[in-house]
N, C-alpha and C. Protein backbone atom coordinates (compact mmCIF):
# COMPACT_ATOMS: atom_id res chain seq x y z
N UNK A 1 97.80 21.84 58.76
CA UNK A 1 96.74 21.84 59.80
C UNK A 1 96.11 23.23 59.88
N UNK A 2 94.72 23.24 59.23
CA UNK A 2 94.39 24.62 59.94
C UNK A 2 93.75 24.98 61.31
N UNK A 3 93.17 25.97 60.99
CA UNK A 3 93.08 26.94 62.75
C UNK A 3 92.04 25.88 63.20
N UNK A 4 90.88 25.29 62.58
CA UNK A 4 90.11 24.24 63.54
C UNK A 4 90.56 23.15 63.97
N UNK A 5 91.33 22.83 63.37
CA UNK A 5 92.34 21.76 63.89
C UNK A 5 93.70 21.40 64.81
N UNK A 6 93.40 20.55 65.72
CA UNK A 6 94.37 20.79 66.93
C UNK A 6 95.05 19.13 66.87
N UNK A 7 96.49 19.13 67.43
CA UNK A 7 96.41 17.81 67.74
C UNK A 7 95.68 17.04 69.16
N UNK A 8 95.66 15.96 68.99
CA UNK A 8 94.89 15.12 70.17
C UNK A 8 95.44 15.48 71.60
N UNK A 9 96.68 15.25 71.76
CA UNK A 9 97.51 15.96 73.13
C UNK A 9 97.48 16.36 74.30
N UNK A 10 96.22 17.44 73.78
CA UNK A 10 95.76 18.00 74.70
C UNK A 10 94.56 17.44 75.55
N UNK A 11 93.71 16.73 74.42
CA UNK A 11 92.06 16.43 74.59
C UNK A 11 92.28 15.32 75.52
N UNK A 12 93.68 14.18 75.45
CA UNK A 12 93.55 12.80 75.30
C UNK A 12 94.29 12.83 77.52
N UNK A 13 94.67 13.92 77.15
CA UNK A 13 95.44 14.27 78.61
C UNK A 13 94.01 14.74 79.80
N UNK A 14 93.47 15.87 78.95
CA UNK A 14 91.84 16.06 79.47
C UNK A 14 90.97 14.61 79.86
N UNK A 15 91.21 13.95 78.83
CA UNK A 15 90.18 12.79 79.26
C UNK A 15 90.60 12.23 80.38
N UNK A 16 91.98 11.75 80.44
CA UNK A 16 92.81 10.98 81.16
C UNK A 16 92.29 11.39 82.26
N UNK A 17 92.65 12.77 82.65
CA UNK A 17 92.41 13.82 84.13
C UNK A 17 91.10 13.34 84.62
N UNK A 18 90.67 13.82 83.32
CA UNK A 18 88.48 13.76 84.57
C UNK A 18 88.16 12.37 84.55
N UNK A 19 88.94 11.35 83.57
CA UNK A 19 88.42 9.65 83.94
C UNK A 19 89.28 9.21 85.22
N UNK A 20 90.61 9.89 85.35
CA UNK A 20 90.94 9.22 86.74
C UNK A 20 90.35 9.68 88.08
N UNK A 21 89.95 11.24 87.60
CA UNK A 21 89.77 11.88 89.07
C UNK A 21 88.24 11.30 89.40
N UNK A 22 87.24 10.86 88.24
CA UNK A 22 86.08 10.15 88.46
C UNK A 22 86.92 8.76 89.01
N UNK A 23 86.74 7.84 88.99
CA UNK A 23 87.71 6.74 89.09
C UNK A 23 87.45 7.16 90.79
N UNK A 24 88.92 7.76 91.31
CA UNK A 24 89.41 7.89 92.49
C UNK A 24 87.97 8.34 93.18
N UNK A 25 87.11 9.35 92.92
CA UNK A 25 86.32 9.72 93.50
C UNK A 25 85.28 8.68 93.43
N UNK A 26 84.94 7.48 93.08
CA UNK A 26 84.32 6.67 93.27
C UNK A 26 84.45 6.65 94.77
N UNK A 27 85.63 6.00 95.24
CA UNK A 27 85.64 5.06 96.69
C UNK A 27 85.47 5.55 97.66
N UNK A 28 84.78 6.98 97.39
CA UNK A 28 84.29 8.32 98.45
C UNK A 28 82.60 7.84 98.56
N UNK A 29 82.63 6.57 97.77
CA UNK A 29 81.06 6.59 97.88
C UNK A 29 81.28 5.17 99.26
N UNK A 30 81.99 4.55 99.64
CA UNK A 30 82.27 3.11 100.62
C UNK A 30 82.28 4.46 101.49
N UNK A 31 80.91 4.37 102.29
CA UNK A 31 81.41 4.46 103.78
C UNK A 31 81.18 3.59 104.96
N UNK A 32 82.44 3.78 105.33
CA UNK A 32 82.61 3.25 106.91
C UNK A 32 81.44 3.14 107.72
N UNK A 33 80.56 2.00 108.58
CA UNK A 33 79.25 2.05 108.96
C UNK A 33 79.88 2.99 110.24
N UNK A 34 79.04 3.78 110.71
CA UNK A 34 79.31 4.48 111.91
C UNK A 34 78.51 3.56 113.13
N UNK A 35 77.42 2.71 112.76
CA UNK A 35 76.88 2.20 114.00
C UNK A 35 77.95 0.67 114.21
N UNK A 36 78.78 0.51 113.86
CA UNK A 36 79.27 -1.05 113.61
C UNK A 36 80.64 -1.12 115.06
N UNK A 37 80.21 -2.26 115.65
CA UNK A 37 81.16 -2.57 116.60
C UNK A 37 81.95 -3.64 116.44
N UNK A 38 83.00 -3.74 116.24
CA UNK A 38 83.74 -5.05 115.79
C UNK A 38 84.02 -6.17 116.89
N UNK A 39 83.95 -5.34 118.12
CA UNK A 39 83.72 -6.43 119.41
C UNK A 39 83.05 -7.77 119.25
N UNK A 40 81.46 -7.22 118.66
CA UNK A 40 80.41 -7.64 118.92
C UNK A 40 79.81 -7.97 117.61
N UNK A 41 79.95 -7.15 116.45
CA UNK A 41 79.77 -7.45 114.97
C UNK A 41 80.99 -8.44 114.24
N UNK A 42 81.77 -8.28 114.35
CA UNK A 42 83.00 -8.93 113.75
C UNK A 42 82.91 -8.75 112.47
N UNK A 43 84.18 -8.93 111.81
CA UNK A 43 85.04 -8.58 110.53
C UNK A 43 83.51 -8.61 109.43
N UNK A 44 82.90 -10.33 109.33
CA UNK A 44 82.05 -10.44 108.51
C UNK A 44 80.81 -9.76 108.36
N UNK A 45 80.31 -9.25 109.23
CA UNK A 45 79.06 -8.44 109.31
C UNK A 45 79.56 -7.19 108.76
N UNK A 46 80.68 -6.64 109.44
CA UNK A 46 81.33 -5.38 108.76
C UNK A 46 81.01 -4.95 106.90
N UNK A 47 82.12 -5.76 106.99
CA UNK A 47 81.67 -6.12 105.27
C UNK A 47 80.40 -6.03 104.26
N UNK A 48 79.39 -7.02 105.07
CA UNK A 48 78.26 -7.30 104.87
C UNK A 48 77.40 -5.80 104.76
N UNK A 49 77.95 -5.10 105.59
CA UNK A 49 77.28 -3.33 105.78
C UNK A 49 78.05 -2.33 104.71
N UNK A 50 79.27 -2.94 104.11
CA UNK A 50 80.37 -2.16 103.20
C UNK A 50 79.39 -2.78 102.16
N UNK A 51 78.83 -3.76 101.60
CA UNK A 51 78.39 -4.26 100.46
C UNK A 51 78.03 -3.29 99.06
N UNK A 52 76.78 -2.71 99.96
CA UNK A 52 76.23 -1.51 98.80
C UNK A 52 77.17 -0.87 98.31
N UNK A 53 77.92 -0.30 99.15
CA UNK A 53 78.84 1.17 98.57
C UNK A 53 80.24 0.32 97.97
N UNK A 54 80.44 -1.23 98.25
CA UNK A 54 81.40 -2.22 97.52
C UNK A 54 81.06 -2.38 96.10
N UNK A 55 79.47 -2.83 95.94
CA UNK A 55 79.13 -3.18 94.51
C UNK A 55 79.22 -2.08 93.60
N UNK A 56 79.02 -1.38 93.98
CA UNK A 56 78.59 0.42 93.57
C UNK A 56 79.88 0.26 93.01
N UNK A 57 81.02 0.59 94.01
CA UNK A 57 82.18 0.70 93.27
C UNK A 57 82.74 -0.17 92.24
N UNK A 58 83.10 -1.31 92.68
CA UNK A 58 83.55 -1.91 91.85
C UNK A 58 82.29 -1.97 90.27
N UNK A 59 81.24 -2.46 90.41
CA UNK A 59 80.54 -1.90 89.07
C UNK A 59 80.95 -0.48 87.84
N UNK A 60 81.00 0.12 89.22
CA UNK A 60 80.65 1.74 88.18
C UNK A 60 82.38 1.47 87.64
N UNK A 61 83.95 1.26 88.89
CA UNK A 61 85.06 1.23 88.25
C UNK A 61 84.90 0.29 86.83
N UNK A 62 84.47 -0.73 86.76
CA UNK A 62 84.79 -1.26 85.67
C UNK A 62 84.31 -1.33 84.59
N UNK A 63 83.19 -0.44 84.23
CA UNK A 63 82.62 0.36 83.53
C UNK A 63 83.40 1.25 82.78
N UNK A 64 83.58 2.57 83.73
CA UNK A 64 84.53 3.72 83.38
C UNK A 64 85.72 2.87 82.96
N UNK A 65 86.59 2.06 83.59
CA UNK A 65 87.51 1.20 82.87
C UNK A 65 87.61 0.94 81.62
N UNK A 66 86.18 0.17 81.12
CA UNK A 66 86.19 0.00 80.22
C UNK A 66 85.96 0.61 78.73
N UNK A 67 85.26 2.21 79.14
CA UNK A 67 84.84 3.07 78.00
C UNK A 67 86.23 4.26 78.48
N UNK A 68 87.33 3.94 79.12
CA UNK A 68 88.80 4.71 78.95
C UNK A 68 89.59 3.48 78.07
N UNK A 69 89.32 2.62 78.02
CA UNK A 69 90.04 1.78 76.90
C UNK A 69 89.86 1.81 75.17
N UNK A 70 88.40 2.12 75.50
CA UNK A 70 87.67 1.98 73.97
C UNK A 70 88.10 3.68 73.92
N UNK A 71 87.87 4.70 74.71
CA UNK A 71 88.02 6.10 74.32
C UNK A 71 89.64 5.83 74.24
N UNK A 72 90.46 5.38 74.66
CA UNK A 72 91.79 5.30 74.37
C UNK A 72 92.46 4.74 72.63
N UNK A 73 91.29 3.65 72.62
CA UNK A 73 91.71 2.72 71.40
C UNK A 73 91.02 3.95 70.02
N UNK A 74 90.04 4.62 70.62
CA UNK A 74 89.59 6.00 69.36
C UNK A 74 90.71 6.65 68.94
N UNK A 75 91.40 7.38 69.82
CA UNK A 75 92.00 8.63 69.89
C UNK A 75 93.27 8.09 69.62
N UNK A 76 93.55 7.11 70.07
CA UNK A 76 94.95 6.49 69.35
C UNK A 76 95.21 6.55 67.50
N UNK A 77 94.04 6.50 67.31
CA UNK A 77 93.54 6.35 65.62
C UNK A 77 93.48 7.37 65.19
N UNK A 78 93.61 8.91 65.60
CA UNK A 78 93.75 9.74 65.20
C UNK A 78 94.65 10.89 65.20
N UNK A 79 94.96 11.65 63.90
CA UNK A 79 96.06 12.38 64.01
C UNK A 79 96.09 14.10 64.54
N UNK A 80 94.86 14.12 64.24
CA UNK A 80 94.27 15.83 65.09
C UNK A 80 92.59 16.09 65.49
N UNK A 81 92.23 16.74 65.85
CA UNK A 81 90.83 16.82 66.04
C UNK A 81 90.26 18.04 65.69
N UNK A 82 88.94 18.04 65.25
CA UNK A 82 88.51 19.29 65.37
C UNK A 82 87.34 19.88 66.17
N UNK A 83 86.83 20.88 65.97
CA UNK A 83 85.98 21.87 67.18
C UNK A 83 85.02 20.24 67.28
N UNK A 84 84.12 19.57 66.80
CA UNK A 84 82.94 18.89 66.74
C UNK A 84 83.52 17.82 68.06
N UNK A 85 84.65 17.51 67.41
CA UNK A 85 85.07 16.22 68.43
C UNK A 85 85.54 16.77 69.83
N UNK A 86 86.13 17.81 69.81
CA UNK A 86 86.27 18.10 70.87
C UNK A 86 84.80 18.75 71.75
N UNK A 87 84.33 19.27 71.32
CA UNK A 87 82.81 19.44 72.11
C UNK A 87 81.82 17.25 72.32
N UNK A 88 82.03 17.26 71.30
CA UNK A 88 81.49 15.21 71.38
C UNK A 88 82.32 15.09 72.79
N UNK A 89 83.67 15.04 72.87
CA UNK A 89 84.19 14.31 74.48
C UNK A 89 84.04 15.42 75.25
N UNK A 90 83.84 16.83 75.15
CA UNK A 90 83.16 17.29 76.43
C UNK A 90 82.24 16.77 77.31
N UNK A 91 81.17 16.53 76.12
CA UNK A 91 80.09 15.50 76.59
C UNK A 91 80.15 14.07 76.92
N UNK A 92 81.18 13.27 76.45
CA UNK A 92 81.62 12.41 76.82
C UNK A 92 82.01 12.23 78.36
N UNK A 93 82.85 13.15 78.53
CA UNK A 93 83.98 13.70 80.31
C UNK A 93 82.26 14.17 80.89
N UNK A 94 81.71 15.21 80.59
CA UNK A 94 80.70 15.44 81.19
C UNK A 94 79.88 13.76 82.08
N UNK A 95 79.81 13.46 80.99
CA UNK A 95 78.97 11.94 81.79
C UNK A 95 79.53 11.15 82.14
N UNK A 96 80.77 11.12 82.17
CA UNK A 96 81.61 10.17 83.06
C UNK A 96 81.63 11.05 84.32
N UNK A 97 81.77 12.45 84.52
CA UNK A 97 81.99 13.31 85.81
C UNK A 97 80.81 13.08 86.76
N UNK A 98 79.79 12.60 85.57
CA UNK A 98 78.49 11.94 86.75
C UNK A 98 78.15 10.75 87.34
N UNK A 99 79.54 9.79 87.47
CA UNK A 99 79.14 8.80 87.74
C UNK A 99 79.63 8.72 89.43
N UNK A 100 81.06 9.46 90.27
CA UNK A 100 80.59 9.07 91.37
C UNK A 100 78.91 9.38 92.25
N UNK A 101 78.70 10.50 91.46
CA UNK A 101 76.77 11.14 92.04
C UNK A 101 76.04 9.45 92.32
N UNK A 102 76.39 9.55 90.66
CA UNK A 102 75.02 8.30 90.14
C UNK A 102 75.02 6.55 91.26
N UNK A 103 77.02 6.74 91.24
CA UNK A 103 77.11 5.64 91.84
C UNK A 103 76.90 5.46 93.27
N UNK A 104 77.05 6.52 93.98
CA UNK A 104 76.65 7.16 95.93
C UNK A 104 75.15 7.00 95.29
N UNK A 105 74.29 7.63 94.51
CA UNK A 105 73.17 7.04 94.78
C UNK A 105 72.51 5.65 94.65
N UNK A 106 73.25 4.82 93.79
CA UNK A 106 72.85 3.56 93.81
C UNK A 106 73.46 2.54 94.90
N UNK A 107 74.06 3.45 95.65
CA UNK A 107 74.46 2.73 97.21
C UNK A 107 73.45 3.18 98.26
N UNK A 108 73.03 4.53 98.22
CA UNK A 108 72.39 4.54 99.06
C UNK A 108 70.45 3.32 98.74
N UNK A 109 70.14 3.48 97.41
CA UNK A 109 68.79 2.64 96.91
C UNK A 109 69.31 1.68 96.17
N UNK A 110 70.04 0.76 96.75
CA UNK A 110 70.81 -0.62 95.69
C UNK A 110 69.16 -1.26 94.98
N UNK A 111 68.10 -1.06 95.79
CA UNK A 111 67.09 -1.87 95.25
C UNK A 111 65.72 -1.28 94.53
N UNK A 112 66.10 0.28 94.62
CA UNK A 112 65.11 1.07 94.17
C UNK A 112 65.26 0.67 92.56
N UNK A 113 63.87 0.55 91.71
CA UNK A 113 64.23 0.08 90.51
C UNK A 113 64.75 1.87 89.48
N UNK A 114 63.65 2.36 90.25
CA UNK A 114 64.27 3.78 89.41
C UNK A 114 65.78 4.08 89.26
N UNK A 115 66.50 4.35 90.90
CA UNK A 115 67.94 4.32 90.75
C UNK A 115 68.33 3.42 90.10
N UNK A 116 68.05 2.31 89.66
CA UNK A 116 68.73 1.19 88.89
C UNK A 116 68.48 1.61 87.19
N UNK A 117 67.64 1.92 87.48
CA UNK A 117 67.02 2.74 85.66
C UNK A 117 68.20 3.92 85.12
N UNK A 118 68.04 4.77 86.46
CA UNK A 118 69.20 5.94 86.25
C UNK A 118 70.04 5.84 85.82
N UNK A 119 71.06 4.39 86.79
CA UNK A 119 72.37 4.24 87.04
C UNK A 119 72.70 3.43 85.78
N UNK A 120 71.57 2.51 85.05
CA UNK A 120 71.71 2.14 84.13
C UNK A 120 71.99 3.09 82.64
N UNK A 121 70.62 3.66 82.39
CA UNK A 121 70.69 4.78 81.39
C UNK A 121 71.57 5.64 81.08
N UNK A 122 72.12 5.92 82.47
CA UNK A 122 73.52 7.37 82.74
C UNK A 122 74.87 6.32 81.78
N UNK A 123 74.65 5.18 81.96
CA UNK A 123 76.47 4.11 81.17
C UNK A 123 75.54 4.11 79.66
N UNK A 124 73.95 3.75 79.40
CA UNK A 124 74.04 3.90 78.09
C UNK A 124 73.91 5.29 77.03
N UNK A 125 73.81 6.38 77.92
CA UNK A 125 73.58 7.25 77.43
C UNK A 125 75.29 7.93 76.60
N UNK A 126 76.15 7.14 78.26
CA UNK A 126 77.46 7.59 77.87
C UNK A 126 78.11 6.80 76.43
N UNK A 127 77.74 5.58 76.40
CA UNK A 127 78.29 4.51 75.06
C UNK A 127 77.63 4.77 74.32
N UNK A 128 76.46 5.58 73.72
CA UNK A 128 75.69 6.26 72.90
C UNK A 128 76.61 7.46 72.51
N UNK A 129 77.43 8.21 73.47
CA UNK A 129 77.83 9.31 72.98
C UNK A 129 79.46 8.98 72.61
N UNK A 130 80.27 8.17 73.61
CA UNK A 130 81.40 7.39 72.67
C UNK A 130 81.22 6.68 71.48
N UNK A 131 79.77 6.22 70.69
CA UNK A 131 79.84 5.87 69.69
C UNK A 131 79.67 6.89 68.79
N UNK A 132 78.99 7.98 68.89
CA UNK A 132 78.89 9.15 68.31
C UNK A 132 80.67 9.87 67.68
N UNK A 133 81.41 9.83 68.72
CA UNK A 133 82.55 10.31 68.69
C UNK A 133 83.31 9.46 67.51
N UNK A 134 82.90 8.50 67.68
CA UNK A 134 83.69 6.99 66.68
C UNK A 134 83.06 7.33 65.29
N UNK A 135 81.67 7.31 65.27
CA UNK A 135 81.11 7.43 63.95
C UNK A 135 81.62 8.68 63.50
N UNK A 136 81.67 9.66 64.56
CA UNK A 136 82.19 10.80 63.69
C UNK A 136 83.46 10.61 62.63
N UNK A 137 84.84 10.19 63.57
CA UNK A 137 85.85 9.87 62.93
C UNK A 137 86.01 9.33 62.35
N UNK A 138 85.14 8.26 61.57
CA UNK A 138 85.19 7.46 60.95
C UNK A 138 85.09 7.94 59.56
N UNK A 139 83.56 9.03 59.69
CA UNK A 139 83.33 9.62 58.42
C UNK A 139 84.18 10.78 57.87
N UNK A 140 85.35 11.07 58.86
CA UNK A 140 86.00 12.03 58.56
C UNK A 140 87.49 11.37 58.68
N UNK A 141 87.96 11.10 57.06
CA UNK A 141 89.52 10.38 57.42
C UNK A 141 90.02 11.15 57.19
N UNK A 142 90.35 12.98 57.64
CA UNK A 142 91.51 13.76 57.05
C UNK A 142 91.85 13.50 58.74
N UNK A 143 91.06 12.65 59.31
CA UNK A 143 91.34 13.40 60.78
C UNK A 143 92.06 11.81 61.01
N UNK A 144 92.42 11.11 60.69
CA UNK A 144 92.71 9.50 60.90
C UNK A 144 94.39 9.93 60.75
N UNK A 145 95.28 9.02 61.31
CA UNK A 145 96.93 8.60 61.27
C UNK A 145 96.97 8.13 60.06
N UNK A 146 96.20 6.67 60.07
CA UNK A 146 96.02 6.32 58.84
C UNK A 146 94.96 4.95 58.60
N UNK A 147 94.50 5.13 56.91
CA UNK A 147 93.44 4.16 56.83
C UNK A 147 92.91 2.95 57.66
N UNK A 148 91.76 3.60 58.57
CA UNK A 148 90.92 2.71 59.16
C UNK A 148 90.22 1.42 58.93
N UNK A 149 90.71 0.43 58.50
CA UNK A 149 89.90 -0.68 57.64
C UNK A 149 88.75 -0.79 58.15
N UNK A 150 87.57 -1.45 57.83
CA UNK A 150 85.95 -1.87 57.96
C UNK A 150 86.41 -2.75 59.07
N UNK A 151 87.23 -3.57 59.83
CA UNK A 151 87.49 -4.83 60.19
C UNK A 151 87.73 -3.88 61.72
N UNK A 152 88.38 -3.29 61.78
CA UNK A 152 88.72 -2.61 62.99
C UNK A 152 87.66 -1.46 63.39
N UNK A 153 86.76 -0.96 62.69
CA UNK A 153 86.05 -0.07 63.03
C UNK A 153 84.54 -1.28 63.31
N UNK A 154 84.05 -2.34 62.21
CA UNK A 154 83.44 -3.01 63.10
C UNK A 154 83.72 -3.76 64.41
N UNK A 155 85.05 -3.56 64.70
CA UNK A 155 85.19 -4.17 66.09
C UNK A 155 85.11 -3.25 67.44
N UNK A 156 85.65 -1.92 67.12
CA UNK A 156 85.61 -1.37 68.13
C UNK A 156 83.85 -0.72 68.19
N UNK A 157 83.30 -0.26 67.17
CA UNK A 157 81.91 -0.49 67.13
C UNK A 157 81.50 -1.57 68.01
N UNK A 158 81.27 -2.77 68.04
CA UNK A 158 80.99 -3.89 69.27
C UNK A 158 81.17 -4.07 70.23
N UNK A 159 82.28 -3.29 70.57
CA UNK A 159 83.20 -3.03 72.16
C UNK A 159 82.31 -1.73 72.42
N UNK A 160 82.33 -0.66 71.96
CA UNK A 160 81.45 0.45 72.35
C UNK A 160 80.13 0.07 72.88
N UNK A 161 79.41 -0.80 71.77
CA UNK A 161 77.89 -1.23 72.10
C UNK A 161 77.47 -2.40 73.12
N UNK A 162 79.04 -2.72 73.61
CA UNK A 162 78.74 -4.00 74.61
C UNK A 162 77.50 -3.33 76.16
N UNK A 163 78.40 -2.62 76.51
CA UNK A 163 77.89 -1.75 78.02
C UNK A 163 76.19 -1.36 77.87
N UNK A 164 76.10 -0.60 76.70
CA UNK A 164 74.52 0.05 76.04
C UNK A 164 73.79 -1.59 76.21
N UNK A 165 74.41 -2.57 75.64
CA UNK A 165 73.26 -3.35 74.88
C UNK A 165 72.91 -4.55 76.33
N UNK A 166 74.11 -4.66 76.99
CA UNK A 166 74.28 -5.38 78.32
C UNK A 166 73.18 -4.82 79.47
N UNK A 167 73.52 -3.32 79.48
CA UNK A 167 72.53 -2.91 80.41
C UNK A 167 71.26 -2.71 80.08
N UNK A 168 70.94 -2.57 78.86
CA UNK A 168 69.10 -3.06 78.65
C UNK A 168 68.99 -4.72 78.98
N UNK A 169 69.76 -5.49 79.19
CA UNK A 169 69.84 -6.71 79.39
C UNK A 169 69.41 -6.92 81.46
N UNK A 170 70.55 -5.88 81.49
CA UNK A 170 70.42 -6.08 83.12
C UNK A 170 69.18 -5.35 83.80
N UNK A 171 68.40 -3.89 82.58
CA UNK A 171 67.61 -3.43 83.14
C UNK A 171 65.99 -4.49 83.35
N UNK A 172 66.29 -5.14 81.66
CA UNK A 172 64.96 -6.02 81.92
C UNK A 172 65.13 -7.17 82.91
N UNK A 173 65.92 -7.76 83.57
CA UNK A 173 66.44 -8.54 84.46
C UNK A 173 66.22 -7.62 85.83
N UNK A 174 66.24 -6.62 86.00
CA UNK A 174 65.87 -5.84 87.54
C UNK A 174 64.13 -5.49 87.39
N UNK A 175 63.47 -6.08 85.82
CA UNK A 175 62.20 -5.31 85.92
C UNK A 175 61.62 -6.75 86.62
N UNK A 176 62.26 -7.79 86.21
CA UNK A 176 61.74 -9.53 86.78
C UNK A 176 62.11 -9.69 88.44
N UNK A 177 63.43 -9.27 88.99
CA UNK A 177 63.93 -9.40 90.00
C UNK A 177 65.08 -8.12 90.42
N UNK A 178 64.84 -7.51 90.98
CA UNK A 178 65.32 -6.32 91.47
C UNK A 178 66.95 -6.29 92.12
N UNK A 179 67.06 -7.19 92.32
CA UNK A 179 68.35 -8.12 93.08
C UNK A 179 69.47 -8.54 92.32
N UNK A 180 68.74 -9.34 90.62
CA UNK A 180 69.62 -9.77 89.65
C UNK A 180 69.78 -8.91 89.09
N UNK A 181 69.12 -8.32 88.37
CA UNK A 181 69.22 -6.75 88.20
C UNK A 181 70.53 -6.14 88.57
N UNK A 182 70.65 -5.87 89.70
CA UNK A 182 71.77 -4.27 90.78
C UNK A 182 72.51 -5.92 90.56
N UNK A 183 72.84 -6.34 90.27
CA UNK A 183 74.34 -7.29 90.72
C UNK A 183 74.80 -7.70 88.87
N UNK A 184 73.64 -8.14 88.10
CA UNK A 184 73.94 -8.70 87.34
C UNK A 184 74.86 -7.22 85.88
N UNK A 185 75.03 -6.39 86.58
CA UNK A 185 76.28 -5.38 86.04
C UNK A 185 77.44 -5.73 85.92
N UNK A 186 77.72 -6.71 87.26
CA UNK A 186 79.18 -7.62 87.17
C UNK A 186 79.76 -7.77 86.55
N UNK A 187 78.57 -8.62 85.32
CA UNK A 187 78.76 -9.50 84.25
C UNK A 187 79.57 -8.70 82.99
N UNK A 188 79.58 -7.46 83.27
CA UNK A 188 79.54 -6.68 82.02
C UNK A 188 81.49 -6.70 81.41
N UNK A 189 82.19 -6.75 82.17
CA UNK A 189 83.79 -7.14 82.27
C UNK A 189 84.05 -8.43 81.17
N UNK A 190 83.05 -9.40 82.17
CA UNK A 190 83.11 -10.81 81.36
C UNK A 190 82.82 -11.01 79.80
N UNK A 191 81.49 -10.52 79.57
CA UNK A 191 80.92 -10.43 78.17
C UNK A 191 82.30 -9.43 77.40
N UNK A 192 82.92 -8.47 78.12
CA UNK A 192 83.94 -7.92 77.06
C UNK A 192 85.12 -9.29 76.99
N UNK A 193 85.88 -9.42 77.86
CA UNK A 193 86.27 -10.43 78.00
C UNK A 193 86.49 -11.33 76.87
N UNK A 194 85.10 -12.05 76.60
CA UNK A 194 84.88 -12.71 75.79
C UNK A 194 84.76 -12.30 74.38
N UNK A 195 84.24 -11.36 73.99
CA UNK A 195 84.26 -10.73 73.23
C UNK A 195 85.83 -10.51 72.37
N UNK A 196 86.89 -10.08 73.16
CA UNK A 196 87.78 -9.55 72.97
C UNK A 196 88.64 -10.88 72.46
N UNK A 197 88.15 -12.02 73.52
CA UNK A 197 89.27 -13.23 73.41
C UNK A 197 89.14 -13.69 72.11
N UNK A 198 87.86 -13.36 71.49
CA UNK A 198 87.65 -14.36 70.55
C UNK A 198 87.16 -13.51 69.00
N UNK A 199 87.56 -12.42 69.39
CA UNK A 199 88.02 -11.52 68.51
C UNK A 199 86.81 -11.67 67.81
N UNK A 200 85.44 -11.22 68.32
CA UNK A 200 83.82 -11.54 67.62
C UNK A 200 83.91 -10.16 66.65
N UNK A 201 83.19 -10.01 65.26
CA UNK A 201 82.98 -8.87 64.85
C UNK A 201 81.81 -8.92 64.01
């Protein structure tokens, strides 16, 4: 191993850190309504006022969820890294560190189409740069455990591009209806889901 080369160890512990502490810092975006009386509002209206900062979360969590699985299933595949990759998931952690911002703002404008543009672009910009990280390693097998077959790298390739290719899906769907749009992110769990069950490549 030479001096540019490190094992994963360190990087894979880094990721871990800033994807959970994003994660946790999501549910700082649910706030409590301050005008809400439960006397007089009751349980269901409550809720009904938690909504925005509910969808927000759960969206953006299962998102980040899902590009710590695929960044998990990378780095598992490899036996050390060097300077390139480790600057690639800087930028990687970098844009995941922006998602409680992105996601408090798409609670506060659930229907603004711009915030929906943002909040969209900010997850494909990030699966643009986890695929970057992938293609890198791919073209570089001194850095692999061991031989990567075509079969497994077109798959996790498809899992990377699900989120990117879903949310131009959901963005042109918020340019028709603004509503299906901010909800139809949901969906994005399911399509892996499926994907995964049926082992598409």
């Amino acid at each position: 191993m030479d001096d540019n080369k490190v094992g994963p160890e360190r990087l894979n512990a880094l990721s871990d850190g800033v994807i959970a502490i994003a994660i946790t810092l999501l549910v700082l975006g649910i706030e409590v309504p301050s005008d809400h009386n439960f006397t007089e509002d009751g349980i269901k209206s409550f809720l009904i006022k938690l909504e925005p900062g509910l969808i927000a979360y759960v969206t953006s969590f299962i998102i980040v969820g899902l590009y710590w699985i695929m960044h998990h299933n990378i780095f598992n595949k490899i036996k050390e890294v060097n300077s390139m990759v480790i600057l690639l998931n800087l930028l990687f952690l970098f844009l995941i560190s922006l998602v409680p911002f992105i996601a408090k703002l798409k609670t506060f404008y659930r229907y603004d189409l711009l915030v929906i543009f943002i909040y969209g672009i900010s997850f494909m910009i990030t699966g643009f740069v986890l695929w970057i990280i992938w293609k890198y390693i791919i073209d570089h097998p001194e850095l692999h455990k061991e031989k990567i077959d075509k079969n497994t790298a077109r798959r996790l390739n498809l899992y990377i591009w699900i989120i990117p290719i879903f949310t131009i899906v959901a963005l042109t769907l918020a340019i028709i209806n603004i509503h299906v749009g901010a909800y139809s992110f949901l969906l994005i769990p399911f399509v892996y889901l499926v994907v995964n069950r049926y082992k598409i490549t």
